[in-house]
PDB file of N, CA and C in Angstrom:
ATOM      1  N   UNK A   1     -20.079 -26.852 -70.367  1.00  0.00           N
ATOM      2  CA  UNK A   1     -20.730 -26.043 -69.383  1.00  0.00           C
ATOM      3  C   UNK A   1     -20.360 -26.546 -67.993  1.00  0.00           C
ATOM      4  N   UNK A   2     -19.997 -25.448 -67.009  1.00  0.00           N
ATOM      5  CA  UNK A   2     -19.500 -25.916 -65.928  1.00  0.00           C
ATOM      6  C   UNK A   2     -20.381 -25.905 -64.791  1.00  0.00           C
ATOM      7  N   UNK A   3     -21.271 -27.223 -64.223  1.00  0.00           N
ATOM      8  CA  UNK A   3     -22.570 -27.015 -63.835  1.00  0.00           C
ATOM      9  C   UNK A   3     -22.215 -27.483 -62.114  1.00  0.00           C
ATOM     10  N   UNK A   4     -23.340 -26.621 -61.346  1.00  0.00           N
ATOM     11  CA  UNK A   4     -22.936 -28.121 -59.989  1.00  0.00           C
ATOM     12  C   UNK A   4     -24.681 -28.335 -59.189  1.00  0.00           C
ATOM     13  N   UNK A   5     -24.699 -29.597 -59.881  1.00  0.00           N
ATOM     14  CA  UNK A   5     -26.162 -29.795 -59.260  1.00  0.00           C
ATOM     15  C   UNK A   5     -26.678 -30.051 -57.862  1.00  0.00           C
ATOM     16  N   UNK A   6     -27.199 -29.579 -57.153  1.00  0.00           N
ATOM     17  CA  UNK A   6     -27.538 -29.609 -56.138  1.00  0.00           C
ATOM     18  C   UNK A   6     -28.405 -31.313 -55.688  1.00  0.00           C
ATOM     19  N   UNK A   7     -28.203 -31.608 -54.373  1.00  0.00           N
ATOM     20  CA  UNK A   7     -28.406 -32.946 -53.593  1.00  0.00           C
ATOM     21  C   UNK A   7     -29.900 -33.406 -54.817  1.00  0.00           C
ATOM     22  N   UNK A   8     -30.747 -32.437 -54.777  1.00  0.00           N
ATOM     23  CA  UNK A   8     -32.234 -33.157 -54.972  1.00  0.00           C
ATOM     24  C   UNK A   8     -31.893 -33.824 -56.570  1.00  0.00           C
ATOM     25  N   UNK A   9     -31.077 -33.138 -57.533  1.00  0.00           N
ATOM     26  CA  UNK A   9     -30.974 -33.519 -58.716  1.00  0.00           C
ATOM     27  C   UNK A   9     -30.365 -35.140 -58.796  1.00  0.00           C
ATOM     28  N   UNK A  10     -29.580 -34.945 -58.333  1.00  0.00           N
ATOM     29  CA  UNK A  10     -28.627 -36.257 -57.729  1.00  0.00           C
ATOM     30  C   UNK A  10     -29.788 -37.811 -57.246  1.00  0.00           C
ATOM     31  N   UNK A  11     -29.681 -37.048 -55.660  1.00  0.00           N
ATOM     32  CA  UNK A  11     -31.417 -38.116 -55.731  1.00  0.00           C
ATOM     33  C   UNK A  11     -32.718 -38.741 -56.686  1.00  0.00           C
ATOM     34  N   UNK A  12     -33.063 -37.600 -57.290  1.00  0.00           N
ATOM     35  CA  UNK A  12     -34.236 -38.082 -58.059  1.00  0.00           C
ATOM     36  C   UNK A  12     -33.489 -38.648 -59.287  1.00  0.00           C
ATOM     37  N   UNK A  13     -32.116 -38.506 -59.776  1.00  0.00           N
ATOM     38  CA  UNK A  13     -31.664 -39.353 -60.818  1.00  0.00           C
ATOM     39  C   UNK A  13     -31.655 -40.421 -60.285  1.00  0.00           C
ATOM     40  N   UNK A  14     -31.039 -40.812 -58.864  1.00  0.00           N
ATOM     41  CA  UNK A  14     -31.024 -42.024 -58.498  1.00  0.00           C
ATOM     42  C   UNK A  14     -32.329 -42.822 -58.414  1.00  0.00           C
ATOM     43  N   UNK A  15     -33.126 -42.128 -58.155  1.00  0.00           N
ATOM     44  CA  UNK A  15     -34.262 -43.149 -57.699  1.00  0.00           C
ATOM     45  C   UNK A  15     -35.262 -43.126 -59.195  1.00  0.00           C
ATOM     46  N   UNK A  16     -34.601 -42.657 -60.081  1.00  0.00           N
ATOM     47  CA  UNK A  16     -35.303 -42.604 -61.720  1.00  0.00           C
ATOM     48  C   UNK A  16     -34.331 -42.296 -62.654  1.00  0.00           C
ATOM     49  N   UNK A  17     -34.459 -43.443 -64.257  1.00  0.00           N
ATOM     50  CA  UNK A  17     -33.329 -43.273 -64.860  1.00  0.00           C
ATOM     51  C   UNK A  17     -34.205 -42.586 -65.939  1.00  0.00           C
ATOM     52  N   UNK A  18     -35.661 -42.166 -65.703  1.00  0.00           N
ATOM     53  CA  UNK A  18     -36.074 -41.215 -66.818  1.00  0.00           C
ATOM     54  C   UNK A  18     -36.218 -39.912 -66.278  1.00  0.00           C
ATOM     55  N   UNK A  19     -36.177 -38.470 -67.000  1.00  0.00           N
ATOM     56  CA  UNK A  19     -36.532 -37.165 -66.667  1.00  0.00           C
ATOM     57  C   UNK A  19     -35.254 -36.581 -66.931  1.00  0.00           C
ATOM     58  N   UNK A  20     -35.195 -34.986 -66.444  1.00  0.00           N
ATOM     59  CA  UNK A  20     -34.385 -33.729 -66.650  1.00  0.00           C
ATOM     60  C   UNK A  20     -33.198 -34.549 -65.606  1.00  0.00           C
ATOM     61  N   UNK A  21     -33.653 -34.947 -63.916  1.00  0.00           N
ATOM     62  CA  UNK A  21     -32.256 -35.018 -63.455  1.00  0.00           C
ATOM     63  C   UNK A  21     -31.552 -36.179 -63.798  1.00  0.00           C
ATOM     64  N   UNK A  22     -31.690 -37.106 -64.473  1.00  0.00           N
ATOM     65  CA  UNK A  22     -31.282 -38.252 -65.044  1.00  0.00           C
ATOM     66  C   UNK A  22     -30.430 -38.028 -66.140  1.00  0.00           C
ATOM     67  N   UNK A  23     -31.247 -37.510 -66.942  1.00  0.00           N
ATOM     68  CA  UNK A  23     -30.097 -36.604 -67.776  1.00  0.00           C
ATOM     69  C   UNK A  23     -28.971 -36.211 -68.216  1.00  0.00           C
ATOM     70  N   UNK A  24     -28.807 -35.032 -66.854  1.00  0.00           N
ATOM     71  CA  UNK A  24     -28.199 -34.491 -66.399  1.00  0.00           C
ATOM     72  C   UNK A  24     -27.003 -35.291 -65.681  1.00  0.00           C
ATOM     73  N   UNK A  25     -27.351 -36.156 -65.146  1.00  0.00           N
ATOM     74  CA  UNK A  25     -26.490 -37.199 -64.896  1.00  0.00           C
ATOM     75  C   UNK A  25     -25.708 -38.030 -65.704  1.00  0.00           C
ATOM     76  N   UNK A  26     -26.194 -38.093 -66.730  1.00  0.00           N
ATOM     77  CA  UNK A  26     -25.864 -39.117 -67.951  1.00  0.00           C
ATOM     78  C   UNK A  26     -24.860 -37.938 -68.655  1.00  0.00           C
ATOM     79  N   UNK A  27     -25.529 -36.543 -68.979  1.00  0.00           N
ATOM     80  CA  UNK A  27     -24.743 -35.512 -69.420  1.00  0.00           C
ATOM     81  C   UNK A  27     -23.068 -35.752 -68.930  1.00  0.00           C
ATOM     82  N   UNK A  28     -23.113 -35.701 -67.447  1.00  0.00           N
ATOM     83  CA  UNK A  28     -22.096 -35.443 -66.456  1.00  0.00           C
ATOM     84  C   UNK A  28     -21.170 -36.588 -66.962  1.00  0.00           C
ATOM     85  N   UNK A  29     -21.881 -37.714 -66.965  1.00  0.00           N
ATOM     86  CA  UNK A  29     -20.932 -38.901 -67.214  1.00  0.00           C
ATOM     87  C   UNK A  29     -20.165 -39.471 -68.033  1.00  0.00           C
ATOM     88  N   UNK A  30     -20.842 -38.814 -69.278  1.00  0.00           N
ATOM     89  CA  UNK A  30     -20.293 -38.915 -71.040  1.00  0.00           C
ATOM     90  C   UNK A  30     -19.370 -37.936 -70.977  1.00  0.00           C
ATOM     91  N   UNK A  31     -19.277 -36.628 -69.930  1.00  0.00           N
ATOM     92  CA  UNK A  31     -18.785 -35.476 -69.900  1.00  0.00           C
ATOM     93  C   UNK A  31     -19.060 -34.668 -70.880  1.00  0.00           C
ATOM     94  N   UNK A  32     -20.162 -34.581 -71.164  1.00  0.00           N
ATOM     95  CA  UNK A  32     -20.837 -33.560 -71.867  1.00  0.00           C
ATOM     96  C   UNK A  32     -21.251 -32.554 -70.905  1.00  0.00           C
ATOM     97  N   UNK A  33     -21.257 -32.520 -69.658  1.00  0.00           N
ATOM     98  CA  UNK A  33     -21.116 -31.451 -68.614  1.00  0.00           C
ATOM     99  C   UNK A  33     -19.805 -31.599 -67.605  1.00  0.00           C
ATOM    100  N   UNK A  34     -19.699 -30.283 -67.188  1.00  0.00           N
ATOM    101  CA  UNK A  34     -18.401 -30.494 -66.259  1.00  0.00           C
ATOM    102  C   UNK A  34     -19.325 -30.381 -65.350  1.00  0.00           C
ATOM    103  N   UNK A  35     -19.097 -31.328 -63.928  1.00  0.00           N
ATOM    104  CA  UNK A  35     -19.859 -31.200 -62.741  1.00  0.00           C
ATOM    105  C   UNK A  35     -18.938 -30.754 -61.487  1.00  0.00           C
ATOM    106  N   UNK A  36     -18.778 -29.619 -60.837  1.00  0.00           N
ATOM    107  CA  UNK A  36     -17.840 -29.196 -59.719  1.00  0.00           C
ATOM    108  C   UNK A  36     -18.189 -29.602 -58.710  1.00  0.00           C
ATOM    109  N   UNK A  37     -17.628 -30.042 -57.464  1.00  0.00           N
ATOM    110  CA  UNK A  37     -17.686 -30.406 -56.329  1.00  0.00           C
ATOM    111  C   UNK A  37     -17.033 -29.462 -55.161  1.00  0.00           C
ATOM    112  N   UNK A  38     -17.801 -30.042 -54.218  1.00  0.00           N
ATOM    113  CA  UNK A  38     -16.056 -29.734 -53.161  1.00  0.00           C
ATOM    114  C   UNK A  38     -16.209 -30.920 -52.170  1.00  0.00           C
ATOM    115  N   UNK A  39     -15.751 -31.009 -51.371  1.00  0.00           N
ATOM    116  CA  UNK A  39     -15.905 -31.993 -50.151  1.00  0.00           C
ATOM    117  C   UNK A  39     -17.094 -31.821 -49.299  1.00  0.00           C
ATOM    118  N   UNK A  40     -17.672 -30.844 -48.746  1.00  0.00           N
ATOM    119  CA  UNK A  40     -18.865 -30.944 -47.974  1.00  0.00           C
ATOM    120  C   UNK A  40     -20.008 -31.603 -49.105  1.00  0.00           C
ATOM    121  N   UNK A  41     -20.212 -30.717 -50.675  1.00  0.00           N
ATOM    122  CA  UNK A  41     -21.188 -31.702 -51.100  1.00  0.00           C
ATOM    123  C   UNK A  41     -20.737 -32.313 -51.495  1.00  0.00           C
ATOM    124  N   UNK A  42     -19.564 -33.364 -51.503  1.00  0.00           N
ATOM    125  CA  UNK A  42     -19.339 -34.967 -52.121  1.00  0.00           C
ATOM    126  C   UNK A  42     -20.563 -35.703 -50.697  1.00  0.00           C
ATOM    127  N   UNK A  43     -20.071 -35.171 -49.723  1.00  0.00           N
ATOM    128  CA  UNK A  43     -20.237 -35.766 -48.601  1.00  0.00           C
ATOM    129  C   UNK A  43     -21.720 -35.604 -48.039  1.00  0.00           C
ATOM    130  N   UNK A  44     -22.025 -34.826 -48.553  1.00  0.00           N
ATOM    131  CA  UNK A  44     -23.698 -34.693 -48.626  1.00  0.00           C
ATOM    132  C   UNK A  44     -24.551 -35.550 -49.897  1.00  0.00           C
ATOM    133  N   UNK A  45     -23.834 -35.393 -50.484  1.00  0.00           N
ATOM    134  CA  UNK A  45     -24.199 -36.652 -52.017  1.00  0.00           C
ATOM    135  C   UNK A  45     -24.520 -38.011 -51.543  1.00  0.00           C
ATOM    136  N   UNK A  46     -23.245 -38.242 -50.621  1.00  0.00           N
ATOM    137  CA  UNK A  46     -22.937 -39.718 -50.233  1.00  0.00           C
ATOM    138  C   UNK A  46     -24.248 -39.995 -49.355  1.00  0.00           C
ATOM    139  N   UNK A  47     -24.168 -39.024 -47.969  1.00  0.00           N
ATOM    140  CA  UNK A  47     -24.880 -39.071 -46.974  1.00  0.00           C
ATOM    141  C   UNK A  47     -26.390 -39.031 -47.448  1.00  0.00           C
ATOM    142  N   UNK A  48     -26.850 -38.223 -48.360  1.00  0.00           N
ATOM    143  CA  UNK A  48     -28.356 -38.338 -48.705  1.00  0.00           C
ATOM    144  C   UNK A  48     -29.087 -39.996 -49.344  1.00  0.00           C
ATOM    145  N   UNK A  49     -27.862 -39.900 -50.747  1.00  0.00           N
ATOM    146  CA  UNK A  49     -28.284 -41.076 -51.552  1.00  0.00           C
ATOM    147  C   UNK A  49     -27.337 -42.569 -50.643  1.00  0.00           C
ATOM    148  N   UNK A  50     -27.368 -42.268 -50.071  1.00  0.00           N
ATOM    149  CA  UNK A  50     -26.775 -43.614 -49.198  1.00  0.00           C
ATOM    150  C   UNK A  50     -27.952 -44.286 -47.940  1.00  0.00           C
ATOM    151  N   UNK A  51     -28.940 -43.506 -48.078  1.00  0.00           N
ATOM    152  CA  UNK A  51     -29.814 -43.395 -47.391  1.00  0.00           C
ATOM    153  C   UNK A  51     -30.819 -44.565 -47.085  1.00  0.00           C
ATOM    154  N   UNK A  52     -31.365 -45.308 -46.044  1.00  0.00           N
ATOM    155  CA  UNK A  52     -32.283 -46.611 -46.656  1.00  0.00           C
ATOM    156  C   UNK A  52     -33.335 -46.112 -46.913  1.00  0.00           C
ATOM    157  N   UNK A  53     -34.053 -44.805 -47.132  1.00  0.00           N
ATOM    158  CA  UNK A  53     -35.140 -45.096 -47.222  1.00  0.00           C
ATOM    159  C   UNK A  53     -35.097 -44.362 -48.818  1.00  0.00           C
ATOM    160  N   UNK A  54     -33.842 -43.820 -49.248  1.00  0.00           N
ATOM    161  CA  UNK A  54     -33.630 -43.472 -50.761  1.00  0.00           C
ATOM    162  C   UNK A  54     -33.679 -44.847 -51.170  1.00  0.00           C
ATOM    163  N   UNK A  55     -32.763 -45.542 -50.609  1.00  0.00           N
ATOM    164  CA  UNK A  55     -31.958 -47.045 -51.590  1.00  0.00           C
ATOM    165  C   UNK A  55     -33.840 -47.893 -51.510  1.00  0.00           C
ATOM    166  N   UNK A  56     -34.493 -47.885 -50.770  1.00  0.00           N
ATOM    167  CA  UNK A  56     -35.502 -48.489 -51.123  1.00  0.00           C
ATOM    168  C   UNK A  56     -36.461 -48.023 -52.486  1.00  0.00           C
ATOM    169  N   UNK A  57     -36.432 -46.540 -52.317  1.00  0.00           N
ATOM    170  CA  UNK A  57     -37.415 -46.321 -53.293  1.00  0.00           C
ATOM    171  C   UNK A  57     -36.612 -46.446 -54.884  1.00  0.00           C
ATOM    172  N   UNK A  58     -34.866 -46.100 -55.108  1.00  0.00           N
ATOM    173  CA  UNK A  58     -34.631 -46.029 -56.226  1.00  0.00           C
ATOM    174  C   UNK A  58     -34.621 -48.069 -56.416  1.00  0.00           C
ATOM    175  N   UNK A  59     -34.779 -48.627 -55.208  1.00  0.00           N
ATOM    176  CA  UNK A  59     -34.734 -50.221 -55.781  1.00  0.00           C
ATOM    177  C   UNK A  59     -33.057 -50.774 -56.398  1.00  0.00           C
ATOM    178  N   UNK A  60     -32.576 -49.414 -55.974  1.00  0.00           N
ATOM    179  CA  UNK A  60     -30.591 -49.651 -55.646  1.00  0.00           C
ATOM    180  C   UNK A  60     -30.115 -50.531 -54.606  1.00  0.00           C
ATOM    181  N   UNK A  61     -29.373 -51.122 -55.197  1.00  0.00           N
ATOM    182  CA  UNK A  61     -28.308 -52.106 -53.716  1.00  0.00           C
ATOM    183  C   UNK A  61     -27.640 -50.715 -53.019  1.00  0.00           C
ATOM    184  N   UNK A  62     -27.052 -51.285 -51.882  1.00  0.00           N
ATOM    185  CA  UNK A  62     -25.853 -49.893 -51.278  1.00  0.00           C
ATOM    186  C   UNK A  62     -24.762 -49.622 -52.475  1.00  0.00           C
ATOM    187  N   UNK A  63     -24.335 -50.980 -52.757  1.00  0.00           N
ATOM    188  CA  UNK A  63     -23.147 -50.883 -53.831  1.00  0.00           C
ATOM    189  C   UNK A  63     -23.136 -50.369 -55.077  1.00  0.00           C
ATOM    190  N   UNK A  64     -24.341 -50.270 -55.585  1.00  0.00           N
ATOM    191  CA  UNK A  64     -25.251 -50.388 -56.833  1.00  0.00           C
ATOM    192  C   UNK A  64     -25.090 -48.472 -56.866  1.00  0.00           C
ATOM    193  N   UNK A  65     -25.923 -47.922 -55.854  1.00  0.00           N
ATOM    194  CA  UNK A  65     -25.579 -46.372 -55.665  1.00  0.00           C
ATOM    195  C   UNK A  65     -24.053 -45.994 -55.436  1.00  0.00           C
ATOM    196  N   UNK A  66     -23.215 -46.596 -54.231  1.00  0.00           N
ATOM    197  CA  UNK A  66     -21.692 -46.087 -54.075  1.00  0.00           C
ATOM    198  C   UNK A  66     -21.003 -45.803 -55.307  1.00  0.00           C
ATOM    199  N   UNK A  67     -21.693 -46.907 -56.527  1.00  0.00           N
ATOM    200  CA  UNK A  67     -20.737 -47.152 -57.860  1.00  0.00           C
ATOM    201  C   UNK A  67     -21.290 -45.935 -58.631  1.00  0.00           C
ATOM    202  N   UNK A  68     -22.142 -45.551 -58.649  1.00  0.00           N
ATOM    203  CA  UNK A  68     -22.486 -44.306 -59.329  1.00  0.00           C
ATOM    204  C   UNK A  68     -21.793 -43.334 -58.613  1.00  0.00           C
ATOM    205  N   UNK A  69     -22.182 -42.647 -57.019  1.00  0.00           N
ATOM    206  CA  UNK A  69     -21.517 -41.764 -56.637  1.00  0.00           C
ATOM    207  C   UNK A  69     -20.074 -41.666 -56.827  1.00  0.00           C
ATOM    208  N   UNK A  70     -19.621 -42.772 -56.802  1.00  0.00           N
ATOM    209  CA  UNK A  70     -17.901 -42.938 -56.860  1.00  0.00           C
ATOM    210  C   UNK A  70     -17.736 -42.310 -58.633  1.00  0.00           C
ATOM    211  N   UNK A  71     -18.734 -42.906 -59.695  1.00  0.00           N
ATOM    212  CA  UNK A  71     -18.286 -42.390 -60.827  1.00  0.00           C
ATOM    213  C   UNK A  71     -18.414 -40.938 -60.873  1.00  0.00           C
ATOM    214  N   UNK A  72     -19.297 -39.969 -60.378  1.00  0.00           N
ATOM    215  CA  UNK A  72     -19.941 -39.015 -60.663  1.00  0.00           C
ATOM    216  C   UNK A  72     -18.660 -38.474 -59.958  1.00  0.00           C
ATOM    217  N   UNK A  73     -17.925 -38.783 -58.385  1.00  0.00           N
ATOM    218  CA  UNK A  73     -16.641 -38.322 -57.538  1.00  0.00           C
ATOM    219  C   UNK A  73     -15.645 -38.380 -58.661  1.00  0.00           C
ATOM    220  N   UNK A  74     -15.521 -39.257 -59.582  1.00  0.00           N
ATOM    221  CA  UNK A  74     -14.421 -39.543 -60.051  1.00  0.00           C
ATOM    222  C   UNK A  74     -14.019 -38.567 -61.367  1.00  0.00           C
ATOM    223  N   UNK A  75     -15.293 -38.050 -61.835  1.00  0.00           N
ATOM    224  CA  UNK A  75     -15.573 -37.124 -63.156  1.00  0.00           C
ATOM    225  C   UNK A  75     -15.281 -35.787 -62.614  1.00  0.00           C
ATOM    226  N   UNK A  76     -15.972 -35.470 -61.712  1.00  0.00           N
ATOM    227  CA  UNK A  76     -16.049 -34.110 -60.867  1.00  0.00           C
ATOM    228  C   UNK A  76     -14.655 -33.081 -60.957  1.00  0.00           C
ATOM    229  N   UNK A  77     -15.242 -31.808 -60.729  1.00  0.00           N
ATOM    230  CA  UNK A  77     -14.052 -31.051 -60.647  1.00  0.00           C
ATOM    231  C   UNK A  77     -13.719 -30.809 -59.622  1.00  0.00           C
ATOM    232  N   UNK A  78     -13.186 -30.778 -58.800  1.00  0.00           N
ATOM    233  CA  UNK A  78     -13.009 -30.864 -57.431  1.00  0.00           C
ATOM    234  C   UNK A  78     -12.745 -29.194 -57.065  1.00  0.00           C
ATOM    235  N   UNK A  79     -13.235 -28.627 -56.287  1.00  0.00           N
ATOM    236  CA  UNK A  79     -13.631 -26.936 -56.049  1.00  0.00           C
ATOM    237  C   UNK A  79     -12.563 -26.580 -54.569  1.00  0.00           C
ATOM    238  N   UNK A  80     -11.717 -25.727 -54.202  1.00  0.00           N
ATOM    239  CA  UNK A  80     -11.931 -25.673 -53.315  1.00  0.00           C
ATOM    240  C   UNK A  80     -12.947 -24.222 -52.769  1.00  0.00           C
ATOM    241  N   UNK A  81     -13.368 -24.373 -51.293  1.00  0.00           N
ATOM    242  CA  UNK A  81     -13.982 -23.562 -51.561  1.00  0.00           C
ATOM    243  C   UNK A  81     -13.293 -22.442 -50.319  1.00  0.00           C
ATOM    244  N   UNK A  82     -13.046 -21.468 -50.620  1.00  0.00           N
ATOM    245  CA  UNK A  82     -12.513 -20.355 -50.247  1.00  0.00           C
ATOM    246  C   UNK A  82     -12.755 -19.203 -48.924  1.00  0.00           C
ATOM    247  N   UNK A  83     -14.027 -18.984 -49.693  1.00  0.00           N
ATOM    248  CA  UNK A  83     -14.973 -18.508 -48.637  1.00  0.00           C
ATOM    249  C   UNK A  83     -16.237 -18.666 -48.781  1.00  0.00           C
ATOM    250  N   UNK A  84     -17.318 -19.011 -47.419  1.00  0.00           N
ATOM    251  CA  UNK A  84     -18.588 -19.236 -47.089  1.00  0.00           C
ATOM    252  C   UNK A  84     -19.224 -17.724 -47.498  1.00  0.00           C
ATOM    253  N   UNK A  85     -20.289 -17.655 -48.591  1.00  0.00           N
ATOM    254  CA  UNK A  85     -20.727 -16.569 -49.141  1.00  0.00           C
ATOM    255  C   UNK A  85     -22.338 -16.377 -48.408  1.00  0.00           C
ATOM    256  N   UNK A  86     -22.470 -17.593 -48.195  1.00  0.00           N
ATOM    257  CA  UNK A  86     -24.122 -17.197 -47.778  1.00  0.00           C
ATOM    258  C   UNK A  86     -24.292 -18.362 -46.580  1.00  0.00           C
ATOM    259  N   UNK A  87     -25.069 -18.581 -46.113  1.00  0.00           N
ATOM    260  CA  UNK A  87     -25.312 -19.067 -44.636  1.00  0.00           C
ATOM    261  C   UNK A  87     -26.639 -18.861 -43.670  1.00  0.00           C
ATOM    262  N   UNK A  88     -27.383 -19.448 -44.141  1.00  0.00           N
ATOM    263  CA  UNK A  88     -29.036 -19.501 -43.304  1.00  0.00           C
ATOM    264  C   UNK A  88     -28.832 -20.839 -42.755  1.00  0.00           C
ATOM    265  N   UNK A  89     -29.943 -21.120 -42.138  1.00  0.00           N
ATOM    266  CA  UNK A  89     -30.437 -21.915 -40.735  1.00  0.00           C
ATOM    267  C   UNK A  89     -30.196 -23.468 -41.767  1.00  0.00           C
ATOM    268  N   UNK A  90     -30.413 -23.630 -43.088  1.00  0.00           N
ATOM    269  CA  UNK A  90     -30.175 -24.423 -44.327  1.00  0.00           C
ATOM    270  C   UNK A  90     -28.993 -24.164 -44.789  1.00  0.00           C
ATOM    271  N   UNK A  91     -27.605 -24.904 -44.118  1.00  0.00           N
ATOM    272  CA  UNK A  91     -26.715 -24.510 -45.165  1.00  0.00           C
ATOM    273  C   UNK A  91     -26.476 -25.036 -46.806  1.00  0.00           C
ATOM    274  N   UNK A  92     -26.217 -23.909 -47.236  1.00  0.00           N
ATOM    275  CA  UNK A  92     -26.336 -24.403 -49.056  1.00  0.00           C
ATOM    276  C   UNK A  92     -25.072 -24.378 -49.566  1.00  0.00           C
ATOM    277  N   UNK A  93     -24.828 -25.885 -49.685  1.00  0.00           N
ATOM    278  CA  UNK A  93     -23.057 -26.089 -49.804  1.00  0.00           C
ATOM    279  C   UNK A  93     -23.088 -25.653 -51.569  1.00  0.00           C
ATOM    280  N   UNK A  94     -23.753 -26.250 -52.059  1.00  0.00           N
ATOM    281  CA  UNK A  94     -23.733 -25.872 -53.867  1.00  0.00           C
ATOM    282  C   UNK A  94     -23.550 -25.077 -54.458  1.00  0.00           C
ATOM    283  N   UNK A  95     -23.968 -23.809 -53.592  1.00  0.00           N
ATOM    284  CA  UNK A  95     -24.135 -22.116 -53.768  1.00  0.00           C
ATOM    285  C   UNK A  95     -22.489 -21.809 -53.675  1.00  0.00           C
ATOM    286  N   UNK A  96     -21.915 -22.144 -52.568  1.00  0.00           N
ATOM    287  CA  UNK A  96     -20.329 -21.889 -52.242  1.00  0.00           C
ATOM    288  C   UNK A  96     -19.402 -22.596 -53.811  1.00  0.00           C
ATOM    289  N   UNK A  97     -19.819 -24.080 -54.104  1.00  0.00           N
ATOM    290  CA  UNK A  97     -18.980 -24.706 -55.152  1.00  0.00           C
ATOM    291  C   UNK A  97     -19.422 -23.957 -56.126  1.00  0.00           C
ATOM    292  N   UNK A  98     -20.636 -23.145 -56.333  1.00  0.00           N
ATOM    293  CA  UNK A  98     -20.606 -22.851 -57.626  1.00  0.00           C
ATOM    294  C   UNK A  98     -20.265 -21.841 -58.251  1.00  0.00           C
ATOM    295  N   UNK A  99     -20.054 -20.594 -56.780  1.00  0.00           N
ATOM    296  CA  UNK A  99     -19.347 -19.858 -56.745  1.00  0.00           C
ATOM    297  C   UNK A  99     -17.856 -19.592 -57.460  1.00  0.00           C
ATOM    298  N   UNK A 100     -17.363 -20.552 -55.886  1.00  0.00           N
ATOM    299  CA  UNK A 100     -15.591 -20.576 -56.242  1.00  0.00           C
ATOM    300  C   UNK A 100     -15.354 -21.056 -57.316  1.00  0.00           C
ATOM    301  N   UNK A 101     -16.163 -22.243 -57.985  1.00  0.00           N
ATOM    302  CA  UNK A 101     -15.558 -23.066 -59.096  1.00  0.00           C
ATOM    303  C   UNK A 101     -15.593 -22.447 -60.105  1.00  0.00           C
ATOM    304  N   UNK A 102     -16.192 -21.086 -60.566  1.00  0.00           N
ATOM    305  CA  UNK A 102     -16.714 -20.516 -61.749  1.00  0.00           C
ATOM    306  C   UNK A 102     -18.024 -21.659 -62.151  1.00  0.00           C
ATOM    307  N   UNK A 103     -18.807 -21.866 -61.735  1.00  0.00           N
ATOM    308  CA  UNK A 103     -19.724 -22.273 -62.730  1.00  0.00           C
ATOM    309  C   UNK A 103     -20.658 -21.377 -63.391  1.00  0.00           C
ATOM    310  N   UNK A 104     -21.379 -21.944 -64.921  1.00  0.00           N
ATOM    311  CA  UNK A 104     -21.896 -21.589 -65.418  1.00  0.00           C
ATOM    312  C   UNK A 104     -23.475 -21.822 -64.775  1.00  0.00           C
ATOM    313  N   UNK A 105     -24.013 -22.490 -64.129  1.00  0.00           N
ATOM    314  CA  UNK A 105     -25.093 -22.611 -63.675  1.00  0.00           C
ATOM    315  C   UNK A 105     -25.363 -23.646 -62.386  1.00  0.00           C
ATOM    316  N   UNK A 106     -26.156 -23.478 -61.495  1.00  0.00           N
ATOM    317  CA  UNK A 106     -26.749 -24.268 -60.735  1.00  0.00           C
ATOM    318  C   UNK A 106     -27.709 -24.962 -61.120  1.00  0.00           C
ATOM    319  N   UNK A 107     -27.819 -26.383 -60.948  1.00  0.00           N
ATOM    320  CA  UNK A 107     -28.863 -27.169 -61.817  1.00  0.00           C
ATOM    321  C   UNK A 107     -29.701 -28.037 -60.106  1.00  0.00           C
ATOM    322  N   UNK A 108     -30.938 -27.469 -60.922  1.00  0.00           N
ATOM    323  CA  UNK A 108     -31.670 -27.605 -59.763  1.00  0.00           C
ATOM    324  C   UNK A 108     -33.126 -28.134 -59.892  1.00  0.00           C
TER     325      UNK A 108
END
């Protein structure tokens, strides 16, 4: 299944290795899910969970998170994305990758 989870899924795996977005993460990593990217959300991935007041609550080093994001970068399908489909005052980069990439679902 070709999935692309949006920032919050990402986060709350990080800061918890039990529940749905944890999972989902673990899914991604065994590659029992395909996870699509593009560059704005790699870079929103980085920028959220790189965060000190994330890295405090998941009780992650900086390095401890980079090494996950870098695995999750490294699995990823890399999207490009083509054209900007939607666009409010919130831009929603996930909506665009999940678009172009063909995915089967937004995991949210």
């Amino acid at each position: 299944m070709r999935t692309v989870p949006d920032t919050s899924v990402l986060i709350t795996a990080l800061r918890s290795s039990t529940g749905a977005a944890a999972q989902t993460v673990r899914l991604a990593l065994r590659g029992e899910l395909t996870t699509l990217t593009d560059y704005k959300l790699a870079c929103e991935y980085r920028d959220v969970g790189l965060r000190t007041e994330q890295l405090h609550v998941s009780g992650k080093s900086r390095a401890e998170t980079a090494s996950i994001l870098d695995a999750l970068e490294a699995i990823a399908e890399p999207v490009f994305v083509a054209f900007q489909y939607r666009r409010t005052q919130t831009t929603i980069w996930f909506l665009d990758a999940a678009i172009d990439g063909n995915a089967d679902a937004i995991v949210t």
